[in-house]
N, C-alpha and C. Protein backbone atom coordinates (compact mmCIF):
# COMPACT_ATOMS: atom_id res chain seq x y z
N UNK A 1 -158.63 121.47 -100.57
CA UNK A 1 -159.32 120.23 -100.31
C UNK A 1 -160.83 120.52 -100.29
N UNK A 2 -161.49 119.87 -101.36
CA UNK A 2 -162.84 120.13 -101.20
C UNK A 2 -163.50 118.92 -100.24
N UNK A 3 -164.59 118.49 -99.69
CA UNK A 3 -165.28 117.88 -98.77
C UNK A 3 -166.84 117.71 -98.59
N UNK A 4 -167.29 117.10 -98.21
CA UNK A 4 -168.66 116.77 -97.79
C UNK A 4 -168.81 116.18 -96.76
N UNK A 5 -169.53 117.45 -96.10
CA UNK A 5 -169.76 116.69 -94.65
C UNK A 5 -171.18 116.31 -94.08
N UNK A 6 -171.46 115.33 -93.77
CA UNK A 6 -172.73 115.21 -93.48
C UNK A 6 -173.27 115.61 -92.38
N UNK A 7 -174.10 115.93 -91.82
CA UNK A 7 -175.21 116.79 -90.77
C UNK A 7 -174.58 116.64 -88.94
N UNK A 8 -174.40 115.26 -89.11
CA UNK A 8 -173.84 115.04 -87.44
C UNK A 8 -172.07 115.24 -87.52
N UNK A 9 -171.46 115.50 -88.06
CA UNK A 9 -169.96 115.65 -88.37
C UNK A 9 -170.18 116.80 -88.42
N UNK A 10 -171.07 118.06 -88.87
CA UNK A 10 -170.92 119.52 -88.68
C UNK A 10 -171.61 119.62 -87.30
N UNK A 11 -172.63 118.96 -87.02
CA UNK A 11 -173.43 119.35 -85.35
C UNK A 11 -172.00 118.94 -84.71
N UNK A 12 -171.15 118.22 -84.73
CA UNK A 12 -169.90 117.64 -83.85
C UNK A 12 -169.10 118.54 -83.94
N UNK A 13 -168.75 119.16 -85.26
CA UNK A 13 -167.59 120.26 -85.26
C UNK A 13 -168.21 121.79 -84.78
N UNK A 14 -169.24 122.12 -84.79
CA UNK A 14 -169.39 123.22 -84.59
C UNK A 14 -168.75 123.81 -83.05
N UNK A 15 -169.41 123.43 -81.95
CA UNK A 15 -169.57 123.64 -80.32
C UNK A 15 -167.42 124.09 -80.06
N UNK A 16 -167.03 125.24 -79.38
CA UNK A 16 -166.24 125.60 -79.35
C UNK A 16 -165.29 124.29 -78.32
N UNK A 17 -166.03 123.89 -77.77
CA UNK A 17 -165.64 122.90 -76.89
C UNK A 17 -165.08 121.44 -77.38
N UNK A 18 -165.81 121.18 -79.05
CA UNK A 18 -165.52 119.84 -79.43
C UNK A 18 -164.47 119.27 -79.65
N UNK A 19 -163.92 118.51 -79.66
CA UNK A 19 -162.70 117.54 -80.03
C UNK A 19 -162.38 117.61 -81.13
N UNK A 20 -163.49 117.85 -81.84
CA UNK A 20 -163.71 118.31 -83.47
C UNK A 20 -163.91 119.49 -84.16
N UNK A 21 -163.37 120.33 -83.32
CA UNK A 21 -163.25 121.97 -83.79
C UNK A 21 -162.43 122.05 -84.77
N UNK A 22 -161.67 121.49 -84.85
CA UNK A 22 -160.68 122.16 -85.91
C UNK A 22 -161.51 121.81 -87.51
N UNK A 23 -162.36 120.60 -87.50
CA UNK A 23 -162.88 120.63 -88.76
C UNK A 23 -163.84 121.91 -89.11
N UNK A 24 -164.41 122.47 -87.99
CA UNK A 24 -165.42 123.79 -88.45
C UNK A 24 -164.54 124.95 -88.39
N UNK A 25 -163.22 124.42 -87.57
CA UNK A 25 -161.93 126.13 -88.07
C UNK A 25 -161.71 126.26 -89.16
N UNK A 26 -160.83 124.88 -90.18
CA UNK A 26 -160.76 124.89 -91.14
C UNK A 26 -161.47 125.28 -91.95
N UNK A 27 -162.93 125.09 -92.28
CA UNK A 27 -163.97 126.06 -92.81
C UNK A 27 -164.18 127.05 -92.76
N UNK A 28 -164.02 127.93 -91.42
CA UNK A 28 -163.96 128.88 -91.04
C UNK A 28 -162.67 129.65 -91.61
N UNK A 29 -161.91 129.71 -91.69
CA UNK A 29 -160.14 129.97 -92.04
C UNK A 29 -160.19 129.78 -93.38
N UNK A 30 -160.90 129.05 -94.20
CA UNK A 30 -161.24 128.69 -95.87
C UNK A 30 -160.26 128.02 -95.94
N UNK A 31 -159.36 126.86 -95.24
CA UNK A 31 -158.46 126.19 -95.53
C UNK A 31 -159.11 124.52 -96.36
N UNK A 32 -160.67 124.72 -96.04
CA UNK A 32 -161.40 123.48 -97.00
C UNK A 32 -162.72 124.02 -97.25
N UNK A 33 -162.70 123.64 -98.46
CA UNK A 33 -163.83 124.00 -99.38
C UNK A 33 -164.79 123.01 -98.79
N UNK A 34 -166.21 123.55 -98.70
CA UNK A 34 -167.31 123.10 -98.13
C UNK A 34 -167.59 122.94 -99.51
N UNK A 35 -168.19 121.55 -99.86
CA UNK A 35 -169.45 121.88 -100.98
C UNK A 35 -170.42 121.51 -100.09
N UNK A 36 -171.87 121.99 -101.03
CA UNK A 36 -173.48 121.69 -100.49
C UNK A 36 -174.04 122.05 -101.17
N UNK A 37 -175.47 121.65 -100.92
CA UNK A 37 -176.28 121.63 -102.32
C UNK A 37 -177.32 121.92 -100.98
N UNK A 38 -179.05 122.53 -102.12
CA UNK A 38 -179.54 123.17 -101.54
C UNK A 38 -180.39 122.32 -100.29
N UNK A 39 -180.70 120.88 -100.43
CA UNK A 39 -180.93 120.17 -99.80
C UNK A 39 -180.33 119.85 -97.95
N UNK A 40 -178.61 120.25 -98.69
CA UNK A 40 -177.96 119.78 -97.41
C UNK A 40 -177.99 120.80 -96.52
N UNK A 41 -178.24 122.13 -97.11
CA UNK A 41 -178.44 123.11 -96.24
C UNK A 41 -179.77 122.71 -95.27
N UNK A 42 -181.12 122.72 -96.20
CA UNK A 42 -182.22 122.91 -95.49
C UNK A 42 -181.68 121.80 -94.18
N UNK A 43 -181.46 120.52 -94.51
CA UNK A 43 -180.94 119.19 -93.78
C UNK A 43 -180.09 120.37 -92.21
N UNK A 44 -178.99 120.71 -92.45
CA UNK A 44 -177.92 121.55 -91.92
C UNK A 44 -179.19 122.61 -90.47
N UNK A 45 -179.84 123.44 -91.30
CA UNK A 45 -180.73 124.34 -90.31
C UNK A 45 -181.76 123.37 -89.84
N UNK A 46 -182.47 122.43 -90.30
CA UNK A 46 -183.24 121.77 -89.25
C UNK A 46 -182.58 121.13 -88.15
N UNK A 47 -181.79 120.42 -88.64
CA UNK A 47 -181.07 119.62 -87.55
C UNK A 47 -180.38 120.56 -86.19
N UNK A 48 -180.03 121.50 -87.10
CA UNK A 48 -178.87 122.27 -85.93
C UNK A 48 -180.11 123.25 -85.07
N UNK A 49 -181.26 123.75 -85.67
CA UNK A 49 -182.14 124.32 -85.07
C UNK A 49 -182.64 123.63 -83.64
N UNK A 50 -183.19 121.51 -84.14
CA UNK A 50 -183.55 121.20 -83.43
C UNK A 50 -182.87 120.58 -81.99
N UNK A 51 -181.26 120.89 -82.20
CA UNK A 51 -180.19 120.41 -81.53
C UNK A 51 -179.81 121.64 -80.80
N UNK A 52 -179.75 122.77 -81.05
CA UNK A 52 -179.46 123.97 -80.52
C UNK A 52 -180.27 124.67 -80.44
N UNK A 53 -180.38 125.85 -81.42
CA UNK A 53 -181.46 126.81 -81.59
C UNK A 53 -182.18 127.11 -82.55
N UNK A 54 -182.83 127.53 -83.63
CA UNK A 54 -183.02 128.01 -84.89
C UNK A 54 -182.06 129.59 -85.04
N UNK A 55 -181.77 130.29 -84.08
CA UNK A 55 -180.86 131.10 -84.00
C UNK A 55 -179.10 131.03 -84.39
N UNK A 56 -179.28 129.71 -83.59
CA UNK A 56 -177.70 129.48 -84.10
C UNK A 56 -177.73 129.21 -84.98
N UNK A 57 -178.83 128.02 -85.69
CA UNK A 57 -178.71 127.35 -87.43
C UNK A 57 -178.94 128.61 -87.97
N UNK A 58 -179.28 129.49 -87.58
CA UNK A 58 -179.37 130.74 -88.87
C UNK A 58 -178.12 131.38 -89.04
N UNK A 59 -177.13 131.49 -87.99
CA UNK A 59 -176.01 132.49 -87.68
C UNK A 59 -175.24 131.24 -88.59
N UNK A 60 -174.95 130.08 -88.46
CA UNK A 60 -174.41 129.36 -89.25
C UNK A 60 -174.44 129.24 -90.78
N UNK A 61 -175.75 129.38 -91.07
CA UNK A 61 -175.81 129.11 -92.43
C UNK A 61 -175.60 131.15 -93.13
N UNK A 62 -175.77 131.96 -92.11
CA UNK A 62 -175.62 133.16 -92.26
C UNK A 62 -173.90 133.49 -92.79
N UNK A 63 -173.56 132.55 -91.82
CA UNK A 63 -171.79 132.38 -92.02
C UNK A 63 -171.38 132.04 -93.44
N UNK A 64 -172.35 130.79 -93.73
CA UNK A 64 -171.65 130.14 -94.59
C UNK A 64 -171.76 130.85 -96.53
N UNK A 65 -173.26 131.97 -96.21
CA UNK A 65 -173.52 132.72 -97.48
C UNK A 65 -172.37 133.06 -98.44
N UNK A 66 -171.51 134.03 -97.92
CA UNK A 66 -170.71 134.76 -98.42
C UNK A 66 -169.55 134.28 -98.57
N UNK A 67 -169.28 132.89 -97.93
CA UNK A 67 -167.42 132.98 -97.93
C UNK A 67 -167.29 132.13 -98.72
N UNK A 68 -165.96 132.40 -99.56
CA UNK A 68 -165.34 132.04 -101.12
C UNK A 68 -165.20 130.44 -100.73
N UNK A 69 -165.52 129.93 -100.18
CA UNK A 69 -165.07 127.78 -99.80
C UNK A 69 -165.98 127.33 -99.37
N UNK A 70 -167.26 127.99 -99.68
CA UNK A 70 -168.66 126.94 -99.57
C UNK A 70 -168.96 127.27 -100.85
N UNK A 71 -168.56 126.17 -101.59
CA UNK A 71 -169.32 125.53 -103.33
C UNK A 71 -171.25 125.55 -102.85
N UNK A 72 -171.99 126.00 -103.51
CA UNK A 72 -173.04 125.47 -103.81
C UNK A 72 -173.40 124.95 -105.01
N UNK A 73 -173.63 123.60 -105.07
CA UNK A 73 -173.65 122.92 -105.89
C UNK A 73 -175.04 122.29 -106.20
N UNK A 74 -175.38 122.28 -107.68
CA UNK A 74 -176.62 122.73 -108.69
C UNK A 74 -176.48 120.68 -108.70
N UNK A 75 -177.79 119.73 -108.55
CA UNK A 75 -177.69 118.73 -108.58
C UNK A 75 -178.61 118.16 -109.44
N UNK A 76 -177.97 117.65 -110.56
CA UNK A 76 -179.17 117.29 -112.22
C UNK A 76 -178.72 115.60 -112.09
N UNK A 77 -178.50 114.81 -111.11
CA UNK A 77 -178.06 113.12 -110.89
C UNK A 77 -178.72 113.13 -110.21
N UNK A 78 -179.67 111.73 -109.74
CA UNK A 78 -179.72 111.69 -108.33
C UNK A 78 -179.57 110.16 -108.18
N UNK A 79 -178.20 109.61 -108.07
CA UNK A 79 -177.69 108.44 -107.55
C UNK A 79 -178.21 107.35 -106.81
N UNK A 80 -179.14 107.36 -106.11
CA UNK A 80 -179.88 107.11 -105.39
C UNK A 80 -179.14 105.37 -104.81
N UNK A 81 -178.15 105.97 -104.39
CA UNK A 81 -177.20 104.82 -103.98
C UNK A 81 -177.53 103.55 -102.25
N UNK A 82 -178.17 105.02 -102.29
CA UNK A 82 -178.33 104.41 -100.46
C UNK A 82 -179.65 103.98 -99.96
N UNK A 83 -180.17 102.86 -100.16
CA UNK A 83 -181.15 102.43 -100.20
C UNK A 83 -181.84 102.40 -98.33
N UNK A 84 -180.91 102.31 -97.47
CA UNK A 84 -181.67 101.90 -96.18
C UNK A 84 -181.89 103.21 -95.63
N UNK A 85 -181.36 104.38 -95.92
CA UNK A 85 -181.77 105.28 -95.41
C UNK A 85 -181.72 106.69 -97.11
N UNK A 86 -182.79 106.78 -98.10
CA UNK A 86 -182.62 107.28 -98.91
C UNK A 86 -182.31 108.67 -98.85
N UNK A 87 -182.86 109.52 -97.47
CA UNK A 87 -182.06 110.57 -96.99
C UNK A 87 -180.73 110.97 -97.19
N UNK A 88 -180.13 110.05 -97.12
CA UNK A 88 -178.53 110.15 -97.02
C UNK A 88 -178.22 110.59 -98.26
N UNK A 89 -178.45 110.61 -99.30
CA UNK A 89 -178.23 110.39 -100.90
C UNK A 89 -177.94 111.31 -101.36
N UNK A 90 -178.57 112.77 -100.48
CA UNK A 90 -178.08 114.16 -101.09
C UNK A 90 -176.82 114.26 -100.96
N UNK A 91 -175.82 113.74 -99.77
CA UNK A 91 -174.20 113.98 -99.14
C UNK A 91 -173.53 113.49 -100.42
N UNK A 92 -174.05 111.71 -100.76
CA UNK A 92 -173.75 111.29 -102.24
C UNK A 92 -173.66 111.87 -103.46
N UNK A 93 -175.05 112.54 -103.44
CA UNK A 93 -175.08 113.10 -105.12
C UNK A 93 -174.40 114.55 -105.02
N UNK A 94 -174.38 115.35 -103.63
CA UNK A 94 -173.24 116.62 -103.69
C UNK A 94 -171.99 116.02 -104.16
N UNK A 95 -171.50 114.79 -103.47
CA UNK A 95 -169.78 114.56 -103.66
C UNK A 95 -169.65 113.87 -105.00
N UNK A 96 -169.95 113.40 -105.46
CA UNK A 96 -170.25 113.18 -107.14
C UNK A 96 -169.79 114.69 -108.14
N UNK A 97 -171.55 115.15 -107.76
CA UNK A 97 -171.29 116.73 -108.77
C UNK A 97 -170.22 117.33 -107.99
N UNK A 98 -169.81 117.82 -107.11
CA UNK A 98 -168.82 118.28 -106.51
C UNK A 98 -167.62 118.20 -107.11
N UNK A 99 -166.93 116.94 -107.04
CA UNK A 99 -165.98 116.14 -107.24
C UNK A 99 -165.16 116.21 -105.82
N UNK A 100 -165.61 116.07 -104.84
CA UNK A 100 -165.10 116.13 -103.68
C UNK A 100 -164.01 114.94 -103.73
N UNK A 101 -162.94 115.72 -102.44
CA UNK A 101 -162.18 114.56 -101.92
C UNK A 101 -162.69 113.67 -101.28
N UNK A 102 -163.54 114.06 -99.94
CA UNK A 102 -164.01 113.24 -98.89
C UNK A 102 -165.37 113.89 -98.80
N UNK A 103 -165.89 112.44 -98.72
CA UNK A 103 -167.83 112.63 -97.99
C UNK A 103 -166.99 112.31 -96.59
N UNK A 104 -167.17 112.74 -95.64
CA UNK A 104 -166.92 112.75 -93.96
C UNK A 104 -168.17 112.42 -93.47
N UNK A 105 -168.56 110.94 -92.97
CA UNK A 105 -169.32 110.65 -92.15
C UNK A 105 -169.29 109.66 -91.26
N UNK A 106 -169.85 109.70 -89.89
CA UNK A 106 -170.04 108.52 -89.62
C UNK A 106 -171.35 107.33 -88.94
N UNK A 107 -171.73 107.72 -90.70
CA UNK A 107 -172.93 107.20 -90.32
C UNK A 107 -172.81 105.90 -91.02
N UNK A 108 -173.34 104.56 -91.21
CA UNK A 108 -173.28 103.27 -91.24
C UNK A 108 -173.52 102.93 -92.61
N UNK A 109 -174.73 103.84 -92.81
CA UNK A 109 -175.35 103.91 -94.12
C UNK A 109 -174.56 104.22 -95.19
N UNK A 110 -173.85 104.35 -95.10
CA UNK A 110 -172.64 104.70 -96.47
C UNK A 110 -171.86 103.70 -96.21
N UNK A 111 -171.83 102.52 -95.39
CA UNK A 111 -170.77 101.91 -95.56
C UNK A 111 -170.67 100.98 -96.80
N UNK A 112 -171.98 100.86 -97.57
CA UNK A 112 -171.96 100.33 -98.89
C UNK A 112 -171.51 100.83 -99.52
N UNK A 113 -170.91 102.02 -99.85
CA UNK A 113 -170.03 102.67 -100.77
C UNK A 113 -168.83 102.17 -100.50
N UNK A 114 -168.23 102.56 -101.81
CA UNK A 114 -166.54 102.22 -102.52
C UNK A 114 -165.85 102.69 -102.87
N UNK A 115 -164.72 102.49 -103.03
CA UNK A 115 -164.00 104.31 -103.69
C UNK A 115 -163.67 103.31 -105.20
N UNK A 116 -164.00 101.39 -105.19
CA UNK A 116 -163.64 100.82 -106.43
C UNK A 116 -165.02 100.86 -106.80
N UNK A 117 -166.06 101.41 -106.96
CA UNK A 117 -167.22 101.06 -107.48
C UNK A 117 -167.67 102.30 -108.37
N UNK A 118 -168.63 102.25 -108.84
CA UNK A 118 -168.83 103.35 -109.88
C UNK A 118 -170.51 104.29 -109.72
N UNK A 119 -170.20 105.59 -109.22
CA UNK A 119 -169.07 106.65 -108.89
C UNK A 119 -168.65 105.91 -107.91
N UNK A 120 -167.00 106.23 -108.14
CA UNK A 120 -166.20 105.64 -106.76
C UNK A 120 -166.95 107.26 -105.46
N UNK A 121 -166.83 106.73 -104.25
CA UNK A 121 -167.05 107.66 -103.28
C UNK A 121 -165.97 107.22 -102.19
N UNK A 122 -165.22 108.44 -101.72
CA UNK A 122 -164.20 108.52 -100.63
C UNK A 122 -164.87 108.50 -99.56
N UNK A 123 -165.07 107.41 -98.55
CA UNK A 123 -166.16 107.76 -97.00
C UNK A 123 -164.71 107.80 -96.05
N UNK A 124 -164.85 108.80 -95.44
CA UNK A 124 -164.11 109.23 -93.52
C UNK A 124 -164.02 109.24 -93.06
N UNK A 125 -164.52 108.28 -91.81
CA UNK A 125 -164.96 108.57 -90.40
C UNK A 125 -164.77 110.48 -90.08
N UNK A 126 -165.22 111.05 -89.03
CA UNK A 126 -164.64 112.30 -88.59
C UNK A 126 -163.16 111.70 -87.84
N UNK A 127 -163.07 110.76 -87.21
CA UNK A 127 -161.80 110.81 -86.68
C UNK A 127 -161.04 110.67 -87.61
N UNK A 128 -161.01 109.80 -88.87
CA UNK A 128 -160.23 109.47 -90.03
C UNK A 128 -159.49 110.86 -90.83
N UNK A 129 -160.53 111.65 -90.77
CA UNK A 129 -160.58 112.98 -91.34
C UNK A 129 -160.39 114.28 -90.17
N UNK A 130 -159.72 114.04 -89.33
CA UNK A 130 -159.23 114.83 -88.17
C UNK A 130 -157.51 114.24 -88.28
N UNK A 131 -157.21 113.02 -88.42
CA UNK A 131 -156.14 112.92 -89.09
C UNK A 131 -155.53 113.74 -89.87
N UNK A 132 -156.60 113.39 -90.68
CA UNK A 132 -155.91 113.95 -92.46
C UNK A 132 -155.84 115.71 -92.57
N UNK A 133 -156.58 116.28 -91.68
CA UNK A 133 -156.14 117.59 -91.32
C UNK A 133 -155.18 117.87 -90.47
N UNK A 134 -155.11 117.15 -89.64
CA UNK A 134 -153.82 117.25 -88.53
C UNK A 134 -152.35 117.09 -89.66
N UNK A 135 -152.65 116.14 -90.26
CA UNK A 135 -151.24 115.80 -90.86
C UNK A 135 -151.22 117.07 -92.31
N UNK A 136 -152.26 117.04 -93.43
CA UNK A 136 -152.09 118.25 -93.96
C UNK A 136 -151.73 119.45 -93.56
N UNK A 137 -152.69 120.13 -92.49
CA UNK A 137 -152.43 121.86 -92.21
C UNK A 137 -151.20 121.38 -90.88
N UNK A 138 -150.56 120.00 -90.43
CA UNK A 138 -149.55 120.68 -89.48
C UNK A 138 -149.58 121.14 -88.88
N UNK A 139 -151.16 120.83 -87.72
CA UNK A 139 -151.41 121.25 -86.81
C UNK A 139 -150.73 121.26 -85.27
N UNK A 140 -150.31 119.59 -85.32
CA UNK A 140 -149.70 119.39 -83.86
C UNK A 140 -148.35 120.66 -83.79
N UNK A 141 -147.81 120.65 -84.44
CA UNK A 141 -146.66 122.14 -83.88
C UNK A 141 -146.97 123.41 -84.55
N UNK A 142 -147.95 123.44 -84.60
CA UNK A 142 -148.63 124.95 -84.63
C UNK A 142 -147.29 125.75 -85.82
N UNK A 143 -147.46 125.24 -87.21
CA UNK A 143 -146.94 125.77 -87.99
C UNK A 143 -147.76 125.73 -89.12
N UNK A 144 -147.61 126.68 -90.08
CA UNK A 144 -148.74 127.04 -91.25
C UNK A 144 -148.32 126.53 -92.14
N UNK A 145 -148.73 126.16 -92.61
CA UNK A 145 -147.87 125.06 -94.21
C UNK A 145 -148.62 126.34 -95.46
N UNK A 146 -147.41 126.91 -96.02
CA UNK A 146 -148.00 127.52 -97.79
C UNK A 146 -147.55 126.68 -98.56
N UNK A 147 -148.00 126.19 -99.59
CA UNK A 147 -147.53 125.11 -100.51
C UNK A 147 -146.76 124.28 -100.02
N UNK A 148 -145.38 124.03 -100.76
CA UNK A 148 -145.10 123.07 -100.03
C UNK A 148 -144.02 123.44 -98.73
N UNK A 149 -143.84 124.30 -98.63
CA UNK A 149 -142.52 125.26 -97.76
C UNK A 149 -143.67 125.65 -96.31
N UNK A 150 -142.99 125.24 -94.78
CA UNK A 150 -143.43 125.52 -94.05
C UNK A 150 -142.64 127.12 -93.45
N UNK A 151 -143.54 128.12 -92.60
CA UNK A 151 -143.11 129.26 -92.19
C UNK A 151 -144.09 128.96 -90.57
N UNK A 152 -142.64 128.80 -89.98
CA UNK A 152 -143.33 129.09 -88.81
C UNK A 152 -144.16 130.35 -87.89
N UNK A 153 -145.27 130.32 -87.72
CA UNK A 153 -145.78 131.33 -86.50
C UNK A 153 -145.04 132.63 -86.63
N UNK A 154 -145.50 133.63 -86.46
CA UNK A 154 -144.97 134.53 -85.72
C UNK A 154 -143.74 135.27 -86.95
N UNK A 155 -143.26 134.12 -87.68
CA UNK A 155 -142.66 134.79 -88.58
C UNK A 155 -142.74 136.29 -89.27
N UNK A 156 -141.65 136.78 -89.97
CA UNK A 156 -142.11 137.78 -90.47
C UNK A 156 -142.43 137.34 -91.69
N UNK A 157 -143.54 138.01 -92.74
CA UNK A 157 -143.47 137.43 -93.80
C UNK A 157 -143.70 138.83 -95.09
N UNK A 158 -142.90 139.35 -96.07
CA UNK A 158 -143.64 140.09 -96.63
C UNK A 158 -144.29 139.75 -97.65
N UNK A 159 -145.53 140.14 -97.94
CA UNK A 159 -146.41 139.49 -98.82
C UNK A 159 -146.59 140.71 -99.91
C-alpha cells in the first residue's frame, strides 16, 4: 500500500503514546510505502522541529533516508488544485506522481477533491485510514497476514 500523508497525520502518528501509532509502525515495519517529495520533507522537519525539537525532526527524517518504503518522488506537474490554502498542493502533486492509494489527511482543504474528478485523488481522514489498516494488517487479534493466508504469532515458520 503506497500513501501520502500529510504533516499533522505524521506529527499525530509519531508520539509513542498516540492513538495513531500504528500508522508510524506500519512505516516503520515497511508494511506501507511512504511516498514524498522533496518539499514534503522540508514541510515534515519544520513542522516537527517546531512542535517537538529540531532533534527529533532530524532523527525522523534520519529514519526515513535509508528504508526500502519511503518512495522519493521527482515532481515535473504541479496541479495546483487547492486554491485556499496553495501549500497543501505538494501532498496532491506527490499522490498523483506517486500513484498513491491514499492522500491521509485531515485537513478541510482537500475536501474539494474527488476520487470522480480528474486526477481522481483518494482523501482519508486518519481515523478512516486507521480502519483500513486495522482491517488490512489484522491488527485487532494480533495475527500477521502474508498474502492472502494468515499465520498466527508465535508460529513456527521456515522461511
Amino acid at each position: 500500500m503506497r500513501i501520502v500523508i500529510d504533516t499533522n497525520v505524521l506529527l499525530s502518528s509519531i508520539s509513542r503514546k498516540s492513538q495513531f501509532r500504528l500508522i508510524f509502525d506500519k512505516i516503520l515495519d515497511n508494511s506501507i510505502t511512504l511516498a514524498v517529495s522533496h518539499d514534503i520533507l522540508l514541510e515534515y522537519e519544520e513542522i516537527i522541529a517546531k512542535k517537538s525539537s529540531p532533534e527529533v525532526a532530524a532523527n525522523i527524517l534520519r529514519g526515513f533516508e535509508d528504508r526500502p518504503n519511503i518512495e522519493y518522488i521527482d515532481i515535473f506537474f504541479n496541479w495546483n488544485l487547492i486554491e485556499l490554502d496553495p501549500d497543501d498542493n505538494k501532498f496532491v502533486d506527490c499522490y498523483v506522481a506517486s500513484g498513491a492509494e491514499y492522500l491521509v489527511t485531515n485537513d478541510h482543504h482537500f475536501d474539494i477533491l474527488s476520487p470522480n474528478a480528474f486526477p481522481p485523488v483518494y482523501i482519508v481522514s486518519i481515523e478512516e485510514f486507521m480502519e483500513i489498516i486495522q482491517t488490512r494488517f489484522d491488527t485487532d487479534d494480533q495475527n500477521i497476514i502474508f498474502g492472502k493466508g494468515k499465520v498466527d504469532e508465535g508460529s513456527e515458520l521456515d522461511f
